[in-house]
N, C-alpha and C. Protein backbone atom coordinates (compact mmCIF):
# COMPACT_ATOMS: atom_id res chain seq x y z
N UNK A 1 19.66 5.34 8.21
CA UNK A 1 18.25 5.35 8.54
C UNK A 1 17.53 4.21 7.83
N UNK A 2 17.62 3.71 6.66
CA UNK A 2 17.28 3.01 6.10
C UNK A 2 18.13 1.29 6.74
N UNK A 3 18.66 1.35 6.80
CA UNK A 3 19.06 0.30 7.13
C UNK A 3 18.40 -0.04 8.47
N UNK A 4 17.99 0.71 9.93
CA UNK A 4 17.47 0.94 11.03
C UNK A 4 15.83 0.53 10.86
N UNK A 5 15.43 1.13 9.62
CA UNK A 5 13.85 0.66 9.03
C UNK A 5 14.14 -0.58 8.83
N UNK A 6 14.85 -1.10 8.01
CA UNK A 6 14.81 -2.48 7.40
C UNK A 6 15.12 -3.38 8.58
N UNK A 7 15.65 -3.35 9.30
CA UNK A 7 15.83 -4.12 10.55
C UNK A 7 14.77 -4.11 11.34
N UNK A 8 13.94 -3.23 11.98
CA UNK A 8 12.94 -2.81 12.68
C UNK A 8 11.80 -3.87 11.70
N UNK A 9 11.62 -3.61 10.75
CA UNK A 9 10.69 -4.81 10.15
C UNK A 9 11.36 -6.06 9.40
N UNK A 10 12.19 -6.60 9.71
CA UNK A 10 12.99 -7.69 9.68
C UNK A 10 12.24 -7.68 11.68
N UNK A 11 12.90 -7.74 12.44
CA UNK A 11 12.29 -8.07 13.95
C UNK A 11 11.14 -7.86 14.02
N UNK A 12 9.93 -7.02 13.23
CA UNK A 12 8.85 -7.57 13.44
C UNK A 12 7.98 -8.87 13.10
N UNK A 13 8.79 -9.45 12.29
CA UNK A 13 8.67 -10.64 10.87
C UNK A 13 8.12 -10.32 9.98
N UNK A 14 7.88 -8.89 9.30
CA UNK A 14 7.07 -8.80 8.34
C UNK A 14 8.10 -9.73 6.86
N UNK A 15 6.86 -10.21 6.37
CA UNK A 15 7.79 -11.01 4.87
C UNK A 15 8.28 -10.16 3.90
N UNK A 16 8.12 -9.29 3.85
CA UNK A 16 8.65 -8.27 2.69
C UNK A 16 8.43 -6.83 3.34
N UNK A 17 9.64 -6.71 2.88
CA UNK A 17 10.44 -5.42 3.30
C UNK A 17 10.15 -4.01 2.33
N UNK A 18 8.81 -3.12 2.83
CA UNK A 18 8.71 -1.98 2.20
C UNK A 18 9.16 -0.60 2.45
N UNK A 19 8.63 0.48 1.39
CA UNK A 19 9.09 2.00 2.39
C UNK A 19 7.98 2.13 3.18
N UNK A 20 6.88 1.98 2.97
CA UNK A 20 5.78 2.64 3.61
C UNK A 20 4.80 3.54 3.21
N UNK A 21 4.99 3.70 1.45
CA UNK A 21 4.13 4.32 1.18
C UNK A 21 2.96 4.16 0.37
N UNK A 22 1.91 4.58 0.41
CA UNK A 22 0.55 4.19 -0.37
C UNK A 22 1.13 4.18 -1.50
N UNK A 23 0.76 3.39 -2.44
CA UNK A 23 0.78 3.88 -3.89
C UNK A 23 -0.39 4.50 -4.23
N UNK A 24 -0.44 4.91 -5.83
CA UNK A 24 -1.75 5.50 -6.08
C UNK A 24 -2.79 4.36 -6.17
N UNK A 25 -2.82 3.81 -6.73
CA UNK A 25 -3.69 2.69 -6.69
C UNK A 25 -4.66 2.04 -5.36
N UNK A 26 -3.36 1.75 -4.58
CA UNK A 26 -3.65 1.21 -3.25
C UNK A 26 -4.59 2.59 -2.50
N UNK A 27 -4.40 3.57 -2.58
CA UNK A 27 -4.58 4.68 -1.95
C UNK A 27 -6.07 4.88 -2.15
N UNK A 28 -6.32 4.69 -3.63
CA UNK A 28 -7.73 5.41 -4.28
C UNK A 28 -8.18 4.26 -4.26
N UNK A 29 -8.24 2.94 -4.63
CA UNK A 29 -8.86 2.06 -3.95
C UNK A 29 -10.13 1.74 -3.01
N UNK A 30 -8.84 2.27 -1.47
CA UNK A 30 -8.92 2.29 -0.38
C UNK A 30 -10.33 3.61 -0.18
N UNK A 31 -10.03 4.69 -0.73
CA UNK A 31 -10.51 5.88 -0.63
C UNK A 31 -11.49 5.54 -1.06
N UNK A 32 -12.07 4.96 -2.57
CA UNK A 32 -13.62 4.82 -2.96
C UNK A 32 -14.06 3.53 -2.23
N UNK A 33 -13.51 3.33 -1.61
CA UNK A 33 -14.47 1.72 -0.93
C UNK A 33 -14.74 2.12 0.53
N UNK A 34 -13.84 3.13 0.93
CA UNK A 34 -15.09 3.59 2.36
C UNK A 34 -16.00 4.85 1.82
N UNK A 35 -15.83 5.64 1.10
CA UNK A 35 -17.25 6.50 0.40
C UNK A 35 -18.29 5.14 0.12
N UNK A 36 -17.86 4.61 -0.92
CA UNK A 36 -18.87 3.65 -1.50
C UNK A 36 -19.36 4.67 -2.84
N UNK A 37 -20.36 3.82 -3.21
CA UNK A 37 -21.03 4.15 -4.61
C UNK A 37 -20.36 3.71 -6.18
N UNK A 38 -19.28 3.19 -5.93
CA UNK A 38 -18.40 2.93 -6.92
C UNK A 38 -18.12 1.56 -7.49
N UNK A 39 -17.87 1.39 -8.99
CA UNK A 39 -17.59 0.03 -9.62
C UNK A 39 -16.66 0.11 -10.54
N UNK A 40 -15.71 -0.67 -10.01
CA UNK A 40 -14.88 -0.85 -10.70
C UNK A 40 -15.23 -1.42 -12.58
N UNK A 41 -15.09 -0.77 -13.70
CA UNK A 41 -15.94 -0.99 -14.90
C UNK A 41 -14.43 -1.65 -15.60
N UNK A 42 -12.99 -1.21 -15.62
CA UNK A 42 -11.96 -2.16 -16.19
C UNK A 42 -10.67 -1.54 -15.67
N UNK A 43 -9.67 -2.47 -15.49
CA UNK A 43 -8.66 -2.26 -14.77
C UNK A 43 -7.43 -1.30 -15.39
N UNK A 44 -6.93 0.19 -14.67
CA UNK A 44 -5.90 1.22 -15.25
C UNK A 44 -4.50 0.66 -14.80
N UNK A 45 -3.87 0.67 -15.92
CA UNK A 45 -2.35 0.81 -16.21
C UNK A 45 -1.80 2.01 -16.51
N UNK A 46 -0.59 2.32 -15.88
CA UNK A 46 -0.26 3.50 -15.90
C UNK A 46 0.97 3.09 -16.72
């Protein structure tokens, strides 16, 4: 199955080859910037 993914986006040309999943970061991000009201005040490392 994995190999079937990686091919499928290899023929789409994507440049880098992921699983597909949000990270947290990317996720909550995403999530406070369509609410709005929010500022980023300094950047979390986990």
């Amino acid at each position: 199955m994995v190999t079937f993914a990686i091919r499928l986006q290899e023929e789409a040309g994507l440049d880098v080859v992921r699983d597909g999943e949000w990270r947290r970061g990317h996720y909550i991000n995403n999530f406070l910037s369509q609410i709005g009201g929010f500022e980023t005040v300094r950047n979390f490392n986990h």
